[in-house]
Protein backbone atom coordinates (compact mmCIF):
# COMPACT_ATOMS: atom_id res chain seq x y z
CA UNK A 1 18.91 -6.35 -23.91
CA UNK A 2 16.57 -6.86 -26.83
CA UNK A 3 16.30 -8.38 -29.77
CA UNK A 4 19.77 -8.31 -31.69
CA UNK A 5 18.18 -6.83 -35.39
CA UNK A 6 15.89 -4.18 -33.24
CA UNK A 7 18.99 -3.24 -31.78
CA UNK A 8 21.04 -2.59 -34.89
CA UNK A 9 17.72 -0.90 -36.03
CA UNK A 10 17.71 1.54 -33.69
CA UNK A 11 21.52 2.38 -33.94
CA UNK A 12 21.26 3.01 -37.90
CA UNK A 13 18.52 5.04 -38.10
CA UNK A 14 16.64 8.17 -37.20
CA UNK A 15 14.77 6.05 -34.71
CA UNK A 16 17.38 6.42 -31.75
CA UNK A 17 16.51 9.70 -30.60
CA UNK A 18 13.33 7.95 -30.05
CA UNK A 19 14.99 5.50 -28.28
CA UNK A 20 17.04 7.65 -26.14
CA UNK A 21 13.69 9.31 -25.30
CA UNK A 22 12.31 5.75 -24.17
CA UNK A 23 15.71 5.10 -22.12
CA UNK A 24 15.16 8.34 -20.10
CA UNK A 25 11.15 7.87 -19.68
CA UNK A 26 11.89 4.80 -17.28
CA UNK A 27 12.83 5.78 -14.08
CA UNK A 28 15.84 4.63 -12.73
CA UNK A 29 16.83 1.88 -15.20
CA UNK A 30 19.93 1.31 -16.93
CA UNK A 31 20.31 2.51 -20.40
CA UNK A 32 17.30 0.45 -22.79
CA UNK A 33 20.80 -1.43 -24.70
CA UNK A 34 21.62 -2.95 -21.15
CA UNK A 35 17.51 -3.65 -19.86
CA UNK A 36 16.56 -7.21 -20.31
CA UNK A 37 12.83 -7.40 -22.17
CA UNK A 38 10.72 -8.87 -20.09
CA UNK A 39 6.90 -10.15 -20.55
CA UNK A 40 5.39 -11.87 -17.37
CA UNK A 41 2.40 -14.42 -17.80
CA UNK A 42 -0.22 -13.66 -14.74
CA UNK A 43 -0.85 -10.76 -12.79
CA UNK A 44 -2.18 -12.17 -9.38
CA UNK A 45 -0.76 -14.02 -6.06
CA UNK A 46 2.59 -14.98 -6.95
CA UNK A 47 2.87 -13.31 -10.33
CA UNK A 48 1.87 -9.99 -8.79
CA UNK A 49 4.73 -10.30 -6.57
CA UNK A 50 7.05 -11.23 -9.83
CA UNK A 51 5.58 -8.09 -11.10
CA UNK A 52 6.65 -5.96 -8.64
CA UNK A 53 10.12 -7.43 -8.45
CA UNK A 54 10.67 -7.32 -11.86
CA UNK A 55 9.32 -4.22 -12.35
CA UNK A 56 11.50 -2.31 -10.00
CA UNK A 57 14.75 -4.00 -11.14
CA UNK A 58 17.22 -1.88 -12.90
CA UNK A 59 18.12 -3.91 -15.37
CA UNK A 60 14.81 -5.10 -16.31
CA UNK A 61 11.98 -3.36 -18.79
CA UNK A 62 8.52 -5.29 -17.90
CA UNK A 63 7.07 -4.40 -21.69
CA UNK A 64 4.12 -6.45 -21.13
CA UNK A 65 1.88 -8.46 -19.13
CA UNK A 66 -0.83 -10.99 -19.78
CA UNK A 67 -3.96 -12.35 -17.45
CA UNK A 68 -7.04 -14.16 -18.56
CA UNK A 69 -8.75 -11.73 -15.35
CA UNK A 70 -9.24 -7.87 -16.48
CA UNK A 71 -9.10 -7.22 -12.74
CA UNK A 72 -5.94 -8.68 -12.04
CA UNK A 73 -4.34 -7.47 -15.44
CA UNK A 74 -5.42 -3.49 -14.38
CA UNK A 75 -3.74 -4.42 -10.97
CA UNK A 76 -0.47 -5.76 -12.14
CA UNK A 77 -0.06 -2.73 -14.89
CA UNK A 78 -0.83 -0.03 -12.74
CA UNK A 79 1.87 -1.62 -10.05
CA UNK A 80 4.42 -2.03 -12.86
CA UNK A 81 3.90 1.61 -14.50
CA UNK A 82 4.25 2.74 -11.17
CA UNK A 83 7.48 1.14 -10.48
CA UNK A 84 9.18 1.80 -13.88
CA UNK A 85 7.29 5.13 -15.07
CA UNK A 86 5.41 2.79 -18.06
CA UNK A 87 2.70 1.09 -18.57
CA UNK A 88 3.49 -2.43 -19.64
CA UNK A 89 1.29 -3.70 -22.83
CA UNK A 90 -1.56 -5.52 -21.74
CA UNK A 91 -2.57 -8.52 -23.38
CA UNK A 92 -5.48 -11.44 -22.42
CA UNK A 93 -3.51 -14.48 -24.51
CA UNK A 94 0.20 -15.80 -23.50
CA UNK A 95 1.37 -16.02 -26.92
CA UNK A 96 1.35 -12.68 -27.80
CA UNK A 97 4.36 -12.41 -25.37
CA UNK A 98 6.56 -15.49 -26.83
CA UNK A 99 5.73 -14.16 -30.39
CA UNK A 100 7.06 -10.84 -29.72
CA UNK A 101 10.48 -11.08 -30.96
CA UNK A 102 11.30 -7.65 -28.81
CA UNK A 103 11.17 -9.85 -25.57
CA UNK A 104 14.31 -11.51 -24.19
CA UNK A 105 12.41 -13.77 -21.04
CA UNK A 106 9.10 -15.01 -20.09
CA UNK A 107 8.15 -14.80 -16.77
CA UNK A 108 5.62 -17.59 -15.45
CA UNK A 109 3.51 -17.06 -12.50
CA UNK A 110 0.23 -18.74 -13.25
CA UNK A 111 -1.09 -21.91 -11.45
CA UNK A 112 0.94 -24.96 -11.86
CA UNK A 113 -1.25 -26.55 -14.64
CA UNK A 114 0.15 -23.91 -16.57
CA UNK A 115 3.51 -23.90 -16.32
CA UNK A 116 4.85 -26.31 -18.82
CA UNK A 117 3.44 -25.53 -22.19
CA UNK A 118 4.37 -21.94 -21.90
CA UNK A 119 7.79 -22.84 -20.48
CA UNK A 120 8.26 -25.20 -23.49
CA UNK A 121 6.82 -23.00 -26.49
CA UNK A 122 9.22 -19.88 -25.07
CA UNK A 123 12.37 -22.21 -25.20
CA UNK A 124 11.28 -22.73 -28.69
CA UNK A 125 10.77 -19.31 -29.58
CA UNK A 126 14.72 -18.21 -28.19
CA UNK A 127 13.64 -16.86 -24.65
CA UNK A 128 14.87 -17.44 -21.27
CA UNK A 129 12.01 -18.31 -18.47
CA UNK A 130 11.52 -17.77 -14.85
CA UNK A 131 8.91 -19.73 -14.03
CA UNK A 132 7.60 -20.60 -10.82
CA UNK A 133 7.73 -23.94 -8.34
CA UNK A 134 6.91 -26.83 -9.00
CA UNK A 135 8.12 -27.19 -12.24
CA UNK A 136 5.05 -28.36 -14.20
CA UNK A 137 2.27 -30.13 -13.32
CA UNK A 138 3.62 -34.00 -13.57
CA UNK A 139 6.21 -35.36 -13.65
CA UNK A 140 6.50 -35.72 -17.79
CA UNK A 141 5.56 -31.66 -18.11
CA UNK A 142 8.78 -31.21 -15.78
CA UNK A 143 11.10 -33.62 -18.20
CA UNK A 144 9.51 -32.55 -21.59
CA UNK A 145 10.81 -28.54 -20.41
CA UNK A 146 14.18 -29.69 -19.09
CA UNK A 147 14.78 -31.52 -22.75
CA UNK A 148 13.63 -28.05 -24.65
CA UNK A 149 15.87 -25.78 -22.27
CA UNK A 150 18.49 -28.33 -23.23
CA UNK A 151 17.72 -28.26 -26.99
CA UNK A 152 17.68 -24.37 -26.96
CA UNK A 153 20.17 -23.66 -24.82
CA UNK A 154 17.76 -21.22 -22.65
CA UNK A 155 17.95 -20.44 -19.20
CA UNK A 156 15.62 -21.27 -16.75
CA UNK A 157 15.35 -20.27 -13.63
CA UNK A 158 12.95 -21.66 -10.90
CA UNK A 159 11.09 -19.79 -8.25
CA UNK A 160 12.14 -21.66 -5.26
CA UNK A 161 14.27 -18.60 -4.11
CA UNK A 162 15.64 -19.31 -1.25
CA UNK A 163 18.66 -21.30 -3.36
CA UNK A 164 19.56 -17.14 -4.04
CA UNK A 165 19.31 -16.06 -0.33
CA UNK A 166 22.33 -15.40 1.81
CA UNK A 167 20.89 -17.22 4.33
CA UNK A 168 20.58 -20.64 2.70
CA UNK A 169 24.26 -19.72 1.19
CA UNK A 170 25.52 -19.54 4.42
CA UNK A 171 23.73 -22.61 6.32
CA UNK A 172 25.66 -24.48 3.12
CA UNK A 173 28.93 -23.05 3.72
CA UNK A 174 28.50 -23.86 7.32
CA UNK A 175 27.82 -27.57 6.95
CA UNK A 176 30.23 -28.58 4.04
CA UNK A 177 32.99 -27.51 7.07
CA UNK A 178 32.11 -31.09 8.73
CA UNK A 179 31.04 -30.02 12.16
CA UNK A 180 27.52 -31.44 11.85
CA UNK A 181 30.03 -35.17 11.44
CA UNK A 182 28.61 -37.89 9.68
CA UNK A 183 25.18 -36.73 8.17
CA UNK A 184 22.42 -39.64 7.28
CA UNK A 185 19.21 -37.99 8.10
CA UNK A 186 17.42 -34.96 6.79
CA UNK A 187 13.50 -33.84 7.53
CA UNK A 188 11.41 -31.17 6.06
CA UNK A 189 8.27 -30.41 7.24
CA UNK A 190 5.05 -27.89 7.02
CA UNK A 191 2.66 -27.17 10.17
CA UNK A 192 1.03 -23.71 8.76
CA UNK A 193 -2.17 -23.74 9.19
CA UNK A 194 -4.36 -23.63 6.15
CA UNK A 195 -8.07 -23.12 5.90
CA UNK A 196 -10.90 -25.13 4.14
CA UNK A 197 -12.55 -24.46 1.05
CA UNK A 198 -15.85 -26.15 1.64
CA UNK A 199 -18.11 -27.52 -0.92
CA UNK A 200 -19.59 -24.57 -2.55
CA UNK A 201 -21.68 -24.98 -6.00
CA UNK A 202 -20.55 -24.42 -9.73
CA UNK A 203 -21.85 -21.05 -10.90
CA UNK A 204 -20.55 -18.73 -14.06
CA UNK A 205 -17.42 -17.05 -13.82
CA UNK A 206 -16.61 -13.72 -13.62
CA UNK A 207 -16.94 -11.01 -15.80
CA UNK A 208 -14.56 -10.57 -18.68
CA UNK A 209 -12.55 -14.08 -17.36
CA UNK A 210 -11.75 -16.57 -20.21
CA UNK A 211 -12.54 -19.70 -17.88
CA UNK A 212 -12.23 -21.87 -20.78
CA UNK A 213 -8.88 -20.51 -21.69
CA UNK A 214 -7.92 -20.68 -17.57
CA UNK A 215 -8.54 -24.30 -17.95
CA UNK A 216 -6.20 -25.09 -20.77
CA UNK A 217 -4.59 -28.31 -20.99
CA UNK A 218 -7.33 -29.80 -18.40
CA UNK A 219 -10.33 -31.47 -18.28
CA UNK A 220 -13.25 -29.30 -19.27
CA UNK A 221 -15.87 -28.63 -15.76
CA UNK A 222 -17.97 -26.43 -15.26
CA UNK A 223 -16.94 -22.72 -12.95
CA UNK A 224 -16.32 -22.99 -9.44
CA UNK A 225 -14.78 -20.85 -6.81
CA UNK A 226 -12.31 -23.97 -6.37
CA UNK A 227 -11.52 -23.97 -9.55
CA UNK A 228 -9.93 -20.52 -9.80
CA UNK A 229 -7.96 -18.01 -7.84
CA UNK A 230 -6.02 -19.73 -5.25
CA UNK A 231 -8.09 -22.67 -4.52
CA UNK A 232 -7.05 -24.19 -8.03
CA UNK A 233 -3.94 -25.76 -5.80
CA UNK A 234 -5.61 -28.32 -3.68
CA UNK A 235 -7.43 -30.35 -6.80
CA UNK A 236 -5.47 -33.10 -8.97
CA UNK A 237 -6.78 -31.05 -12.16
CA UNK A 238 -4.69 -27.79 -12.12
CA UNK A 239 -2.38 -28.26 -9.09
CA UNK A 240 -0.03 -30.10 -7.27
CA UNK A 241 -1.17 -29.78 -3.28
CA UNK A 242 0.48 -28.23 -0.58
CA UNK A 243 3.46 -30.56 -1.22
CA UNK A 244 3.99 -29.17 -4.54
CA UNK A 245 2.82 -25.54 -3.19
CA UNK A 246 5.40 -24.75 -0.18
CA UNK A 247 6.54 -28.53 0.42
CA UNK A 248 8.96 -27.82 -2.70
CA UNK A 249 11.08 -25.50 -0.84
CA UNK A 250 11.67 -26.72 2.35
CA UNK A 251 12.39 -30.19 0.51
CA UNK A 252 15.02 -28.39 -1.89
CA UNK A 253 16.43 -26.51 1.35
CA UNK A 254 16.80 -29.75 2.83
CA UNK A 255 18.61 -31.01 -0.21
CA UNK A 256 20.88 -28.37 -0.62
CA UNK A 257 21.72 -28.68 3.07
CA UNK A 258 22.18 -32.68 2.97
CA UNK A 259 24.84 -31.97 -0.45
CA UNK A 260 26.41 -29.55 1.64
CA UNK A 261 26.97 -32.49 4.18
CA UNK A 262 27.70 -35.08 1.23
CA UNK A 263 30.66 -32.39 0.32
CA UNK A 264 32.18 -32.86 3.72
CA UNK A 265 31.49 -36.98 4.08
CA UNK A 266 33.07 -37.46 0.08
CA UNK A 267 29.58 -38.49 -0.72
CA UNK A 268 27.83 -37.90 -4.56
CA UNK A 269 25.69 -35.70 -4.20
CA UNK A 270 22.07 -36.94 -3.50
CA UNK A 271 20.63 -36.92 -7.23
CA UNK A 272 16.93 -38.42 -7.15
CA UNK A 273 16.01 -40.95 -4.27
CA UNK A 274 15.90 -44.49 -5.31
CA UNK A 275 12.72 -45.20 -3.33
CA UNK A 276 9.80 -43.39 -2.26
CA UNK A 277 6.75 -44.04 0.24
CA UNK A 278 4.32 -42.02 1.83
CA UNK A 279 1.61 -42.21 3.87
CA UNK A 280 -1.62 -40.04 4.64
CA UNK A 281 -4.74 -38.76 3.42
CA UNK A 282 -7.30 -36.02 3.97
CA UNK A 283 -8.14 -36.52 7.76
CA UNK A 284 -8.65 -33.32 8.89
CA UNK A 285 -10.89 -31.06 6.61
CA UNK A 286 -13.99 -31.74 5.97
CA UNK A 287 -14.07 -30.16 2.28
CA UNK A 288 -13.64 -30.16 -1.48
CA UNK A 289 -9.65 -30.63 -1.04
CA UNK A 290 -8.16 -34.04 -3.22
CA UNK A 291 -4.66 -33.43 -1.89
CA UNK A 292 -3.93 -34.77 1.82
CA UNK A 293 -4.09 -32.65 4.45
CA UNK A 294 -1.77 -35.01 6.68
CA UNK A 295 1.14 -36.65 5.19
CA UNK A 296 4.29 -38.07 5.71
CA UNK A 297 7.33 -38.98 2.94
CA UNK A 298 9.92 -41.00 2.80
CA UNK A 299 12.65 -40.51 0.40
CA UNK A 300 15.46 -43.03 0.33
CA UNK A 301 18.80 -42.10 -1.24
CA UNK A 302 21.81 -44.45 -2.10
CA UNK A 303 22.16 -48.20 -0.78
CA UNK A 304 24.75 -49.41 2.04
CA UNK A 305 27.00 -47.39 4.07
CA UNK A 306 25.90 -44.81 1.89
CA UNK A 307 22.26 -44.23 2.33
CA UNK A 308 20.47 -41.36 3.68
CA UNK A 309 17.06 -40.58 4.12
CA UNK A 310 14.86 -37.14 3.73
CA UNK A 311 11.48 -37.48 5.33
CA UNK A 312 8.49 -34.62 4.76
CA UNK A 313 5.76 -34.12 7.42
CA UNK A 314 2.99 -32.08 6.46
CA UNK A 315 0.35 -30.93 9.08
CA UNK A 316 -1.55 -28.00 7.65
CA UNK A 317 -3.78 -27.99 10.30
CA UNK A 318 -1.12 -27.60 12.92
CA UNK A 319 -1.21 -23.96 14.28
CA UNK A 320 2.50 -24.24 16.16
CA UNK A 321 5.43 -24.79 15.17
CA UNK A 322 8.42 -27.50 14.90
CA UNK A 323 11.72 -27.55 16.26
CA UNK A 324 10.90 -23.73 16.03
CA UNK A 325 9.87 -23.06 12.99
CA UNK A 326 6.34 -22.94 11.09
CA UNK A 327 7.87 -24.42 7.89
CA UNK A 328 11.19 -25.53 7.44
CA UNK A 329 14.34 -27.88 7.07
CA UNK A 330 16.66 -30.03 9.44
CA UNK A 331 19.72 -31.99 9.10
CA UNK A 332 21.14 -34.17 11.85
CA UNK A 333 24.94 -35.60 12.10
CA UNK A 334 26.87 -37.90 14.66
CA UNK A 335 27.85 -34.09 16.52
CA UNK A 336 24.86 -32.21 15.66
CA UNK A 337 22.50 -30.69 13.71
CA UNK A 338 21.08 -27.85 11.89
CA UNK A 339 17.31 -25.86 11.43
CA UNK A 340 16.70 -23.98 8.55
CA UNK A 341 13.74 -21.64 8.48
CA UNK A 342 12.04 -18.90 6.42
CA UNK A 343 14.27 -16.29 7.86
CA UNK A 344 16.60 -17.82 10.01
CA UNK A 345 19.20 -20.79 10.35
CA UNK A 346 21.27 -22.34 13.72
CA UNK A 347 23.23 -25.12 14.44
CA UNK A 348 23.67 -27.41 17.55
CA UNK A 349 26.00 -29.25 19.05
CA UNK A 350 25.83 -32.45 20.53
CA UNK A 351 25.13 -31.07 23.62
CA UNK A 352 22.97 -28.59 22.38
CA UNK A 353 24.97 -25.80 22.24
CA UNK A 354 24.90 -23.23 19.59
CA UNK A 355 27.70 -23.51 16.83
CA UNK A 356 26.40 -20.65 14.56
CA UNK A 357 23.62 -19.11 12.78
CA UNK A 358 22.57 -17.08 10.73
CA UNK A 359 19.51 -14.84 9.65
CA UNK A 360 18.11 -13.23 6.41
CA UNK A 361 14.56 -13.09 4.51
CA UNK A 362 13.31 -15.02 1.72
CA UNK A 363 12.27 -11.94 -0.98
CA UNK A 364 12.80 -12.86 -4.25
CA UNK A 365 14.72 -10.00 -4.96
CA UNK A 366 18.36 -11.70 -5.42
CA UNK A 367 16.89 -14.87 -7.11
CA UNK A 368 15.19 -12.37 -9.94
CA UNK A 369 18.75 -10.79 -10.03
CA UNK A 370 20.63 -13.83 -10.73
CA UNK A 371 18.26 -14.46 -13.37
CA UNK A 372 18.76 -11.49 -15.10
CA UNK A 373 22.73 -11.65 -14.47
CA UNK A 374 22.64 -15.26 -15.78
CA UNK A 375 20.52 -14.09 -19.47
CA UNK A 376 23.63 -11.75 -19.85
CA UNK A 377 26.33 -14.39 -18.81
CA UNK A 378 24.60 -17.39 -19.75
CA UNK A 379 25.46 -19.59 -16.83
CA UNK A 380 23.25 -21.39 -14.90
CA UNK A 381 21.40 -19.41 -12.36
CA UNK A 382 21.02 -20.83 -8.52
CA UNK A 383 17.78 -22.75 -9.30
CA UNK A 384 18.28 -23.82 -12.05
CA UNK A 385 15.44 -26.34 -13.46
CA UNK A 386 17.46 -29.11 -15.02
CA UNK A 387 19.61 -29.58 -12.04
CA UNK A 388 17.71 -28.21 -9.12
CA UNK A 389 14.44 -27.21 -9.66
CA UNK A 390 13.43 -30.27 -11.25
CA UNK A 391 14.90 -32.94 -9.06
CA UNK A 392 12.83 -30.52 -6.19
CA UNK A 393 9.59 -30.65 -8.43
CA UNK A 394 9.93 -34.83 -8.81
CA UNK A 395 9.95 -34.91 -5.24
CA UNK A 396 6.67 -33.26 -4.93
CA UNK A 397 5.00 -35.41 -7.86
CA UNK A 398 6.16 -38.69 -6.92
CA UNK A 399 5.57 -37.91 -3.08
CA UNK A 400 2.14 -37.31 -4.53
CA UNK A 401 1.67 -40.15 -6.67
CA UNK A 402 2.98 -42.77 -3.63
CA UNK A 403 0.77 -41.06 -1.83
CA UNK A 404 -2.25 -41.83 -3.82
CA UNK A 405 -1.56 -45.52 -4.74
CA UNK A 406 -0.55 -46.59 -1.09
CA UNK A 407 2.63 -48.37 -1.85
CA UNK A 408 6.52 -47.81 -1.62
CA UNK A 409 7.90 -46.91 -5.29
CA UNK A 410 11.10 -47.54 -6.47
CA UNK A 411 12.39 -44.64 -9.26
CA UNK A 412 14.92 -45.32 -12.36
CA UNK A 413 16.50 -42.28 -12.17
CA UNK A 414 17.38 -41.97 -15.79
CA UNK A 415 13.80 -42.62 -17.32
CA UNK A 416 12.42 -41.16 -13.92
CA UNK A 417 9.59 -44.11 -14.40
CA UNK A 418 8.71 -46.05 -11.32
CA UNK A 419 9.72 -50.00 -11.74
CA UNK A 420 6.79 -52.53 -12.22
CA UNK A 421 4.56 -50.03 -11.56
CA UNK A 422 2.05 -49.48 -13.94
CA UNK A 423 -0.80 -47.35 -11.58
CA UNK A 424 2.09 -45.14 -10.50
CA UNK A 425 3.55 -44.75 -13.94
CA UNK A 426 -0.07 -43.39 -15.32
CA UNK A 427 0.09 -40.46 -12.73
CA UNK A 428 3.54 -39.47 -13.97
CA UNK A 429 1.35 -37.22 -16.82
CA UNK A 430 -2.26 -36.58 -17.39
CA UNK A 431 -4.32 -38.99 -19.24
CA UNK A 432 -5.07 -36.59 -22.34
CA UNK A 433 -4.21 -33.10 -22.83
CA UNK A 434 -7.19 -31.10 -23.74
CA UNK A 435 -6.83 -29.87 -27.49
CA UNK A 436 -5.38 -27.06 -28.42
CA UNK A 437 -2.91 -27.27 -25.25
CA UNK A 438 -1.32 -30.23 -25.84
CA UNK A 439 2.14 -30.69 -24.90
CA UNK A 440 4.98 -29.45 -27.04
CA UNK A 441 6.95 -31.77 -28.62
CA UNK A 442 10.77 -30.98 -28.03
């Protein structure tokens, strides 16, 4: 599926025999007319797995791949050649990617402090984007790349994928038939353990690694460990905590789950939550982490009759589990009451008996596919970012940001600005965008 004049190109000249050539070099795939053109930004942790899934899709052509780390870009090529029998193009700088015309969709799987301004200059350039959870770094990253998927008419998928998994599909079916009754509460909640990063020294970063590229659109510092592979998550600078990290998902499975219910109760659908609070702080590790290690949200939807509340516990400290799962989701009616977990769901009665359940894994595999499917239909794919993936991603920021100033919010949903709140409202973007990677305007 590329470009429309390379296309016509290669079907008036003598170049199709090349083409035909190409087509047959690429094992397995679908004829090179019917493969979607597909450049993916990272090559490590998650994007390594986007790789891979990409790579061996059918209907996909990974054509290239660019990493600011030589390592990790020799890794991701030699997994993607070896999936689709060629090597992707390499390349150290993002913008090669959205300036090559021959690529249909960007896929993002870098640290969260760069999600945005990529997401945001491919919209501009006429390419679709999977990128992955949260949705930017802030708040105002999330809303500026909802208004330029709107402007551009892209689609954008995000990577929370269990919204594509048979097993959430079914857990939704299951509870918009009523039998969980009258549903008011919903909790999500994280007890993984996690380990701590200490306090080790700046030093000069690796070999070959553009550091000051890596940072981007953040504050200048010096190298650190912390500051780079992995570890970038738990600092205010380049990531968005464990709330933002896995918190996103088992919040949006717990939203999913609780419109499910609204479906049966002739409820709206829950939208954004007109207040937030949370409490909690960094009690547990003693180490370089800004994020809290122990928290709990409240998020308060609706007013009257009508309102419901989603709460989020995180414990990543905890080594058990909860209600019998490590990570995961809950919703509880007037006649029971429903767990949703990585790889399996089951429902309870009042009495505790079982009502039904359901099992499955949460592989990206059938989220990538609905993103591809949706680039050739142009509907909007199962995580969408302007109507699920960023209402998920605002309840990571602003869980954050009540978490940080100590106080209950209250959110205007439209302006998604917190009322007569002016510390809260400076946390909804960064201070100042460090020049050249400012924000896009849309």
């Amino acid at each position: 599926m590329s470009d429309p004049t390379r296309r016509a190109f290669l079907q008036t000249s003598g170049a199709v025999t090349a083409g035909v050539a190409l087509a047959s070099s690429l094992v397995g795939k679908e004829p090179a007319n019917n493969r979607v053109r597909v450049g993916i930004m990272g090559a490590g942790g998650r994007a390594f797995s986007l790789i891979n899934t990409f790579a061996a899709n059918p209907n996909v052509e990974v054509v290239a791949i660019a990493d600011l780390d030589p390592g990790r870009l020799a890794k991701g090529l030699e997994a993607s050649e070896k999936l689709q029998g060629k090597k992707p193009r390499s390349e150290s700088d993002f913008r090669k990617l959205i300036d090559d015309k021959t690529i249909d969709a960007i896929v993002i799987g870098t640290p969260d402090h760069w999600h945005a301004i990529p997401t945001i200059l491919a919209c501009q350039a006429g390419k679709d984007v999977y990128v992955e959870k949260p949705d930017g770094h802030n708040i105002g990253e999330g809303m500026r790349m909802v208004a330029a998927l709107r402007k551009h008419k892209r689609v954008v998928q995000m990577g929370s994928q269990h919204r594509s998994t048979k097993r959430l599909q079914e857990a939704v079916e299951f509870v918009k038939s009523g039998k969980l009754g009258r549903v008011v509460v919903a909790k999500a909640w994280e007890s993984t353990k996690q380990g701590a990063i200490g306090f080790p020294k700046d030093s000069e970063a690796p070999a070959g690694v553009d550091y000051e590229m890596w940072m981007g659109p953040a504050p200048k510092r010096p190298f650190n460990v912390n500051r780079f592979h992995g570890r970038w998550r738990w600092l205010y600078d380049y990531g968005t905590g464990d709330l933002g990290n896995d918190g996103v998902h088992r919040l949006d499975m717990a939203v999913a789950l609780m419109d499910a219910a609204a479906v049966a109760d002739k409820l709206p659908p829950l939208g954004l939550p007109r207040t937030i609070f949370a409490n909690g702080g960094k009690w547990y590790f003693d180490d370089a982490q800004e994020f809290p290690d122990t928290l709990q949200a409240n998020y308060e939807y609706g007013k009257g009759k009508d309102t419901r509340l989603l709460t989020y516990e995180m414990r990543i400290w905890a080594p058990y589990s909860y209600l019998g799962e490590s990570e995961g989701a809950a919703v509880f009616g007037d006649q029971g009451y429903i767990v949703m977990g990585n790889s399996r769901w089951t429902a309870y009665g009042k009495a505790g008996e079982v009502l039904a359940k359901g099992e499955g894994d949460s592989h990206e595999k059938p989220h990538v596919q609905d993103f591809i499917d949706c680039i050739k239909s142009r509907k909007k794919p199962a995580c969408d970012l302007e109507t699920v993936g960023h209402p998920a991603s605002v309840l990571c920021h602003a869980g954050n940001i009540a978490a940080r100033v100590g106080r209950k919010l209250t959110l205007d949903p439209i302006a998604e600005t917190f009322l007569d709140d002016r510390e809260a409202n400076a946390l909804r973007t960064r201070p100042e965008y460090r020049k050249p990677w400012v924000l896009p305007e849309v």
